[in-house]
Protein backbone atom coordinates (compact mmCIF):
# COMPACT_ATOMS: atom_id res chain seq x y z
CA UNK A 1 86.41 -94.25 32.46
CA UNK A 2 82.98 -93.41 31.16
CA UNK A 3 79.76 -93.95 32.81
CA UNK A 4 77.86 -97.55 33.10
CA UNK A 5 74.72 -96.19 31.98
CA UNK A 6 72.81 -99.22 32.59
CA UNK A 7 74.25 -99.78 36.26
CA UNK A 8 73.59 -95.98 36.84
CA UNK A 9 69.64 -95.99 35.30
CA UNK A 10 69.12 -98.87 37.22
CA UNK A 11 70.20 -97.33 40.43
CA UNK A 12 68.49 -94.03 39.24
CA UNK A 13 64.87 -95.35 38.51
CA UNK A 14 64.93 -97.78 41.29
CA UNK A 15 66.67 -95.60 43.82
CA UNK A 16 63.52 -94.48 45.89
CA UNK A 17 62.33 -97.43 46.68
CA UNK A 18 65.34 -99.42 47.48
CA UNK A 19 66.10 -96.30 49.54
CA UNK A 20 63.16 -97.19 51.44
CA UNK A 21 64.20 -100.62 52.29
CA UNK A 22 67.45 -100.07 53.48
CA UNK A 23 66.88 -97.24 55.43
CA UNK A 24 63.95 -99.53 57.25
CA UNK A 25 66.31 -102.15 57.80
CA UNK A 26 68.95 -99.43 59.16
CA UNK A 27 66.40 -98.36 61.40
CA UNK A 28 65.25 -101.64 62.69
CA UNK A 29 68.88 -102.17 64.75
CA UNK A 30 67.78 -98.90 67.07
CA UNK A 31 66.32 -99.92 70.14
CA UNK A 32 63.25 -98.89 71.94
CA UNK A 33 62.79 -96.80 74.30
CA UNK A 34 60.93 -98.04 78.14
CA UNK A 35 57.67 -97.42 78.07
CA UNK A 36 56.25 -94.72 80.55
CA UNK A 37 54.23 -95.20 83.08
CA UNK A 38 52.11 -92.44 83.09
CA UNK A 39 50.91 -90.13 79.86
CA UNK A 40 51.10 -90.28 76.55
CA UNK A 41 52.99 -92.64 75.30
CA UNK A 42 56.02 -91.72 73.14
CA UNK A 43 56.24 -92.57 69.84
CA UNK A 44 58.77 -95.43 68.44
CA UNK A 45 62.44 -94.31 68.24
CA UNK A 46 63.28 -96.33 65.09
CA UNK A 47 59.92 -94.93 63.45
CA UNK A 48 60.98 -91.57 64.25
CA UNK A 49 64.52 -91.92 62.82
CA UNK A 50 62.83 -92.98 60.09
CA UNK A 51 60.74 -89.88 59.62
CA UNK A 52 63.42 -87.58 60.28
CA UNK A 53 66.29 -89.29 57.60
CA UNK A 54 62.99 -89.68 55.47
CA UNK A 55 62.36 -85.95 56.02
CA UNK A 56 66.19 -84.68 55.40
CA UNK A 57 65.83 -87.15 52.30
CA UNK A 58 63.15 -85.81 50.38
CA UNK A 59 63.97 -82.28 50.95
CA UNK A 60 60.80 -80.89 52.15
CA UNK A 61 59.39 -78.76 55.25
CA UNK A 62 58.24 -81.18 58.17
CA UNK A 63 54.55 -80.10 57.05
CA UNK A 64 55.23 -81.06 53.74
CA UNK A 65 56.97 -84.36 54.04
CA UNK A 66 53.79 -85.51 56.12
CA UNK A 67 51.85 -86.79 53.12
CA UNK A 68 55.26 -88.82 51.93
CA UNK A 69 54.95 -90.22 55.45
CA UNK A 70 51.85 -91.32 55.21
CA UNK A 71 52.55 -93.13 51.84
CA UNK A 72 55.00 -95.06 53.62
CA UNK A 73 52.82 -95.62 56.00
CA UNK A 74 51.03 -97.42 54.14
CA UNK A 75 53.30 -99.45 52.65
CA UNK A 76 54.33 -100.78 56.28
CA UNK A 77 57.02 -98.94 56.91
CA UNK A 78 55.61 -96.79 59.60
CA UNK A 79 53.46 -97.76 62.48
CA UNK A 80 51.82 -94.32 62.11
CA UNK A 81 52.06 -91.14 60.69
CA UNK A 82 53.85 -88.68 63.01
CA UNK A 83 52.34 -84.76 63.42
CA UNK A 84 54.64 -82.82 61.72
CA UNK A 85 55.94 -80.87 65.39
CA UNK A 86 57.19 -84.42 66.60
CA UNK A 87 59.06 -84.48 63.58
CA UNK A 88 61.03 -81.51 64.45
CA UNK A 89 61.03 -83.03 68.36
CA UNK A 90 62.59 -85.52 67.13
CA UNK A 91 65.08 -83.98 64.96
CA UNK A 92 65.99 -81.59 67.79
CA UNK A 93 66.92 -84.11 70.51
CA UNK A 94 70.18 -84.99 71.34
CA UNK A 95 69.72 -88.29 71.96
CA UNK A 96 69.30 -88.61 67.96
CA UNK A 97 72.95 -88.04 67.64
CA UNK A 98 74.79 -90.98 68.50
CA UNK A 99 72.53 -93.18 67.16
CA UNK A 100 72.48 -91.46 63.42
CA UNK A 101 76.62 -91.67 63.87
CA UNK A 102 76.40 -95.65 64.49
CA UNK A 103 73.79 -95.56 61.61
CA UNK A 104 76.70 -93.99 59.10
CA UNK A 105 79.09 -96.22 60.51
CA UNK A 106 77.00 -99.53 59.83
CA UNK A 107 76.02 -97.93 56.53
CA UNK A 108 79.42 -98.40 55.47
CA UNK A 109 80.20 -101.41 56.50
CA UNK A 110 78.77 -103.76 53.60
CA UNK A 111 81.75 -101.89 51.79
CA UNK A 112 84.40 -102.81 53.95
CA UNK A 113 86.31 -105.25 51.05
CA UNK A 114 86.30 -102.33 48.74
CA UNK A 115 88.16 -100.21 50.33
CA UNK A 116 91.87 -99.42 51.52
CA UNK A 117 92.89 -95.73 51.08
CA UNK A 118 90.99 -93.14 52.82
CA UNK A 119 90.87 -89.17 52.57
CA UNK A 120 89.93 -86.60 55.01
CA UNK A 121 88.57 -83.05 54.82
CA UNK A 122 86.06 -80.83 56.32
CA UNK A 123 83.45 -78.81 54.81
CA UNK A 124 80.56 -76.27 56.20
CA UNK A 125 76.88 -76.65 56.37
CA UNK A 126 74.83 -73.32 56.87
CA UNK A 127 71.20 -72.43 58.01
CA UNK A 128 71.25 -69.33 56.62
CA UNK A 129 69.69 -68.92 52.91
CA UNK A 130 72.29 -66.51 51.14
CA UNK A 131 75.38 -67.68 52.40
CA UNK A 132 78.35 -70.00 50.80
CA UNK A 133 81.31 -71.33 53.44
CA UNK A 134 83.62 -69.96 50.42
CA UNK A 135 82.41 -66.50 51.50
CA UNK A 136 83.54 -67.15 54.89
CA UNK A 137 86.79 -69.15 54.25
CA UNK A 138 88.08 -67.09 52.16
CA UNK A 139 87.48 -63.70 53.00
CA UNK A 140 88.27 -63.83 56.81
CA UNK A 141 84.45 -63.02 57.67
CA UNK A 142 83.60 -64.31 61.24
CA UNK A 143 80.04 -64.40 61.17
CA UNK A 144 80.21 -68.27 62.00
CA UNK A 145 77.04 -67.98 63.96
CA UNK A 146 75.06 -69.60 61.31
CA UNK A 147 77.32 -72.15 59.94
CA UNK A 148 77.97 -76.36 61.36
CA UNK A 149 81.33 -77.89 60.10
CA UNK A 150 81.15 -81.49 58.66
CA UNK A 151 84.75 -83.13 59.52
CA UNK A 152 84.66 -86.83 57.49
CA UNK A 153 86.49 -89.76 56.17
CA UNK A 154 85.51 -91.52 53.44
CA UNK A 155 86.69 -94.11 51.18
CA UNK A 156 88.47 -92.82 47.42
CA UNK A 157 86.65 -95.62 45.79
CA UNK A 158 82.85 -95.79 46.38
CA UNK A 159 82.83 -92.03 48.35
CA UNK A 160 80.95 -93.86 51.12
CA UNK A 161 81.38 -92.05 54.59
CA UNK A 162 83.21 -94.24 56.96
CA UNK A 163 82.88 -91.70 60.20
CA UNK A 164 81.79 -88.05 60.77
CA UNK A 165 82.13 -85.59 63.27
CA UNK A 166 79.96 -82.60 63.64
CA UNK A 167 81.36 -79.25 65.26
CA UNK A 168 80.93 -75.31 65.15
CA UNK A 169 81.74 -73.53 62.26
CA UNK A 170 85.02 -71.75 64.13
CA UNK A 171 86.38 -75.79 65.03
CA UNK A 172 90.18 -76.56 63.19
CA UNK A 173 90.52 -79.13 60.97
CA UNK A 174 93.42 -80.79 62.23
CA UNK A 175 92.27 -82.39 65.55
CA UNK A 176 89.60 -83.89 64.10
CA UNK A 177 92.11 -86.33 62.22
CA UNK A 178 93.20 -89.14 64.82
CA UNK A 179 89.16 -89.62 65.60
CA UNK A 180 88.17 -90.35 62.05
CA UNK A 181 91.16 -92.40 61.32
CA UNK A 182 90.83 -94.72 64.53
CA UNK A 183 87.14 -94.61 64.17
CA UNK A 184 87.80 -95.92 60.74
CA UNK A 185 90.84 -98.62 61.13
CA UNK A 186 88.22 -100.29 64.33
CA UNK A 187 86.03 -101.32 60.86
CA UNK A 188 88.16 -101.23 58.05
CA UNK A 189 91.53 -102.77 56.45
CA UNK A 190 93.15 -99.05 56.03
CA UNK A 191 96.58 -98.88 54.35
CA UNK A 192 97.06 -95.51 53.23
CA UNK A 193 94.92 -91.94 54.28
CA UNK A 194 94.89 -88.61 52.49
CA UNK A 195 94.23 -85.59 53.88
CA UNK A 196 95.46 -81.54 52.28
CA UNK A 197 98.17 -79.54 53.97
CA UNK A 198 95.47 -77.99 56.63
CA UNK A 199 95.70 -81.96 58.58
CA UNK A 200 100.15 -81.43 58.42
CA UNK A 201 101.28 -81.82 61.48
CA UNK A 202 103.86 -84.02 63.05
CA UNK A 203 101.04 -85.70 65.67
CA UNK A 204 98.82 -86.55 62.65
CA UNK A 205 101.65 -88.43 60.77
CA UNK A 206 102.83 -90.21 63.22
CA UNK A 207 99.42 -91.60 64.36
CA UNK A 208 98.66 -92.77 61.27
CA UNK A 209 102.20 -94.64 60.74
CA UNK A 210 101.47 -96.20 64.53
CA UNK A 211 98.81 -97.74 63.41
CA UNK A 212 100.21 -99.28 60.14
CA UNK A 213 99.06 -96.70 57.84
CA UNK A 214 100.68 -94.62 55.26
CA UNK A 215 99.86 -91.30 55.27
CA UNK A 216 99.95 -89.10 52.47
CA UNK A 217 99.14 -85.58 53.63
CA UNK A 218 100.66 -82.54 52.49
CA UNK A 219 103.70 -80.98 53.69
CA UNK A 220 103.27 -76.93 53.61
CA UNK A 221 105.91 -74.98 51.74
CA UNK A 222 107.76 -74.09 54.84
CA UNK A 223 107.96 -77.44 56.22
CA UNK A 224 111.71 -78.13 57.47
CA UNK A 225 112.79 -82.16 58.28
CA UNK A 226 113.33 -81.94 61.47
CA UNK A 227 111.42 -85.49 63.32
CA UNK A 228 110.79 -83.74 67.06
CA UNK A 229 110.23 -87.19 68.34
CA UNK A 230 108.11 -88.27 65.08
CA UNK A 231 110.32 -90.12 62.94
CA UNK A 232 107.01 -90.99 60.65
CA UNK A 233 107.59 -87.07 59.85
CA UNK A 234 110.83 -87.29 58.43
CA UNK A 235 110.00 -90.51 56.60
CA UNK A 236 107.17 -88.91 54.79
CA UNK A 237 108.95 -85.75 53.99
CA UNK A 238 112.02 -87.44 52.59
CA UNK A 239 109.55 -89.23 50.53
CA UNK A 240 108.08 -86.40 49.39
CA UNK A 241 111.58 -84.86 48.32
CA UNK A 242 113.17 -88.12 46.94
CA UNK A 243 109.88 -89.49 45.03
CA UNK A 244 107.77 -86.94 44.30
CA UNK A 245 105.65 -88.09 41.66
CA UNK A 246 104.64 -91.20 43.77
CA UNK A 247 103.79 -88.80 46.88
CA UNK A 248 101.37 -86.52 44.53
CA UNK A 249 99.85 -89.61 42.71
CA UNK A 250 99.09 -91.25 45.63
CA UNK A 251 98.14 -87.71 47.90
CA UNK A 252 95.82 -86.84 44.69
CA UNK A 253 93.85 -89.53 45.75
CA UNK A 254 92.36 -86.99 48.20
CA UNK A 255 90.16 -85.26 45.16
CA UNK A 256 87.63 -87.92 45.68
CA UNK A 257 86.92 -86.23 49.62
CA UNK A 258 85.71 -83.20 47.87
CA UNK A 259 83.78 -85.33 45.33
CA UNK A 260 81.90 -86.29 48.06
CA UNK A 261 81.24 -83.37 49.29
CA UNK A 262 80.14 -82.12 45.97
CA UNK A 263 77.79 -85.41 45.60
CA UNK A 264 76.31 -84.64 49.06
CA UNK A 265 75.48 -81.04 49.16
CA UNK A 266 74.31 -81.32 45.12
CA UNK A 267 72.28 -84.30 46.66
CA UNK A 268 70.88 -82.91 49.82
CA UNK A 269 71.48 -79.34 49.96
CA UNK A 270 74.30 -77.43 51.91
CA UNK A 271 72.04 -75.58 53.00
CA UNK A 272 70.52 -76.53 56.72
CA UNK A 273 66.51 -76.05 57.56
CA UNK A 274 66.86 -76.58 61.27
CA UNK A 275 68.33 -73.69 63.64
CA UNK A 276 69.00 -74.64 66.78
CA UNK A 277 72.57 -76.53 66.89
CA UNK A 278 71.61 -79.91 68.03
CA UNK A 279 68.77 -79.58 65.12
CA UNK A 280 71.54 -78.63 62.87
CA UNK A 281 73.69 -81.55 63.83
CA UNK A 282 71.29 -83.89 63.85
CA UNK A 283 70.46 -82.39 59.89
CA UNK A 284 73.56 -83.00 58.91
CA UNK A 285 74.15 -86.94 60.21
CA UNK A 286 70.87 -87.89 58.10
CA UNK A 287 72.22 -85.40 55.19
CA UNK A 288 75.54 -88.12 55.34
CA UNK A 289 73.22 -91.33 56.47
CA UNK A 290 71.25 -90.48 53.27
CA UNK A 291 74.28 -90.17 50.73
CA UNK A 292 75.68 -93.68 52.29
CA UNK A 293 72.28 -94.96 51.53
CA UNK A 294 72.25 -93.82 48.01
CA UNK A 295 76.36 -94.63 47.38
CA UNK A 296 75.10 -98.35 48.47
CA UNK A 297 72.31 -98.34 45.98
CA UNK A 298 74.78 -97.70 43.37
CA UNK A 299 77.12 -100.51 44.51
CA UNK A 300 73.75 -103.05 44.82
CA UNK A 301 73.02 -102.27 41.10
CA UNK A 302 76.71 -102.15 39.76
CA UNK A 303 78.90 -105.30 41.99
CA UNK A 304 75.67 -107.00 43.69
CA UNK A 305 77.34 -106.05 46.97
CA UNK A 306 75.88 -107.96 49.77
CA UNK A 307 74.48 -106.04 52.70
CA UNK A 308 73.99 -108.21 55.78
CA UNK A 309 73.78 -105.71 58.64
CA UNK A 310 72.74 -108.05 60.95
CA UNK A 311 75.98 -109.86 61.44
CA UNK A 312 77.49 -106.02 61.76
CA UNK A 313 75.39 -104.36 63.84
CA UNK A 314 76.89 -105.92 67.36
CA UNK A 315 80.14 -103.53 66.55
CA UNK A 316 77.89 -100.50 68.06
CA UNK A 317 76.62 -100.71 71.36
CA UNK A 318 73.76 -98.10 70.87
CA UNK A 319 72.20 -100.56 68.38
CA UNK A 320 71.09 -104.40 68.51
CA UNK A 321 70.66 -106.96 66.75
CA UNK A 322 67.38 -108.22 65.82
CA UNK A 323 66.53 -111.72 67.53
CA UNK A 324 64.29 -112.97 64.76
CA UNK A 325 67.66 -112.90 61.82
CA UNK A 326 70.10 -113.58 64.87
CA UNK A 327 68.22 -117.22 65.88
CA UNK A 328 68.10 -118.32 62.14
């Protein structure tokens, strides 16, 4: 299928600025903190997530993304322009976390009609400047020091992220599997879930056929059929055996996980600015938040999708929903 050029100018030329909008609107679900009773007061959360996706977004040094601030300061998006150090504060407290997470999740949502099959895969982010995760995969280097690893689940149609979870660069695929699938099935209609040989494992199969859902995952080559108390396991391997060509067309689906990973670090960088690991974390949730944003630009300008998040914000507690849309 060859590209919609007018769908993807459109969302090209206008990207920026729709950007803006629903990243505001994203933002305007996080609530605020208690003011203090003594001191300075702190600056708005939801600004500051703002300034921090804003910062991850454009790419730049937290000096150098001030004067972008400002701009959108002025065009009411900001309450004020925050000094560049509460920037990095910002992007350095833990707190930050969670709510970025719930931000991906409600990202996604608008989405939720387009998709039914799922893959998962993992992929490393690094804050050091002359260094590829290939290097370190490959070649049984353990300098892991430097390196985050992005464990996701996205959807094979649109790429959008449905969940994500951050760990060191040393953390196993596998485990990470029943998180992002249950994570995912709370929001979405999931029927099938593809995931490469690195996610086989009895446990894995069988939670995904408990919950309804037919996973295609790779058997390795020295897989025997033996259930051990997961008969999912020896239904998917005698499917694999006895239809093949279904199993691979349907497990190839899982290409489009490393398309996304291709579209985000092409996007955003793989490469991390931020050193300290919460900063480094908290990098990498707004690297995702910001590809979400830009995957639902796309869909805006090609279906018209309709993004409410208002009626889909209640699903996570750490946000709200704003009283001015929610009595109309």
């Amino acid at each position: 299928m060859g590209i919609e050029w007018n769908t993807y100018n459109e969302a090209q030329t206008r990207e920026k600025l729709i950007f803006l909008d629903l990243l505001s609107e994203l933002c305007s679900y996080i609530p605020e903190e208690g003011k203090k009773k003594v001191g300075r007061p702190r600056a708005g959360l939801s600004n500051m997530v703002f300034a921090c996706v804003s910062k991850v977004y454009e790419g730049l040094s937290s000096r150098r993304v001030t004067s972008d601030l400002e701009i959108t300061r002025q065009r009411g998006y900001l309450e004020h322009t925050p000094h560049f150090n509460t920037v990095l504060k910002y992007l350095n407290d833990p707190k930050l976390t969670p709510l970025l997470t719930s931000l991906i999740q409600l990202s996604a949502l608008p989405l939720k009609d387009l998709e039914e099959t799922f893959a998962v895969d993992a992929s490393g982010l690094s804050s050091a400047f002359y260094s590829r995760w290939l290097d370190y995969r490959l070649t049984g280097e353990k300098r892991y020091k430097d390196w985050i690893k992005v464990h996701l689940i996205c959807g094979v149609k649109t790429n959008i992220v449905t969940h994500i979870v951050v760990t060191d660069g040393q953390k196993h695929d596998s485990p990470m599997f029943p998180t992002l699938l249950k994570e995912t099935a709370k929001n979405f209609n999931v029927k099938e879930v593809c995931a490469d040989k690195g996610y086989s494992g009895r446990n894995n199969v069988q939670t995904a056929w408990d919950m309804g859902i037919t996973p295609y995952i790779l058997f390795r080559n020295n897989t025997v059929q033996k259930s051990r108390g997961a008969s999912a396991w020896r239904n998917m391997f005698i499917l694999f055996q006895t239809q093949n060509d279904l199993f691979m067309r349907k497990y190839h689906q899982r290409s489009n996980v490393e398309s996304t990973f291709s579209m985000l670090k092409r996007k955003f960088d793989g490469k991390l600015m931020l050193k300290n690991e919460i900063g480094k974390t908290n990098e990498a949730l707004a690297k995702v938040l910001c590809h979400n944003i830009c995957v639902l630009i796309h869909e805006i300008c090609s279906s018209g999708v309709d993004l409410n998040f208002n009626e889909l914000a209640h699903k996570f507690p750490s946000l709200h929903i704003k009283e001015r849309d929610a009595t109309n």
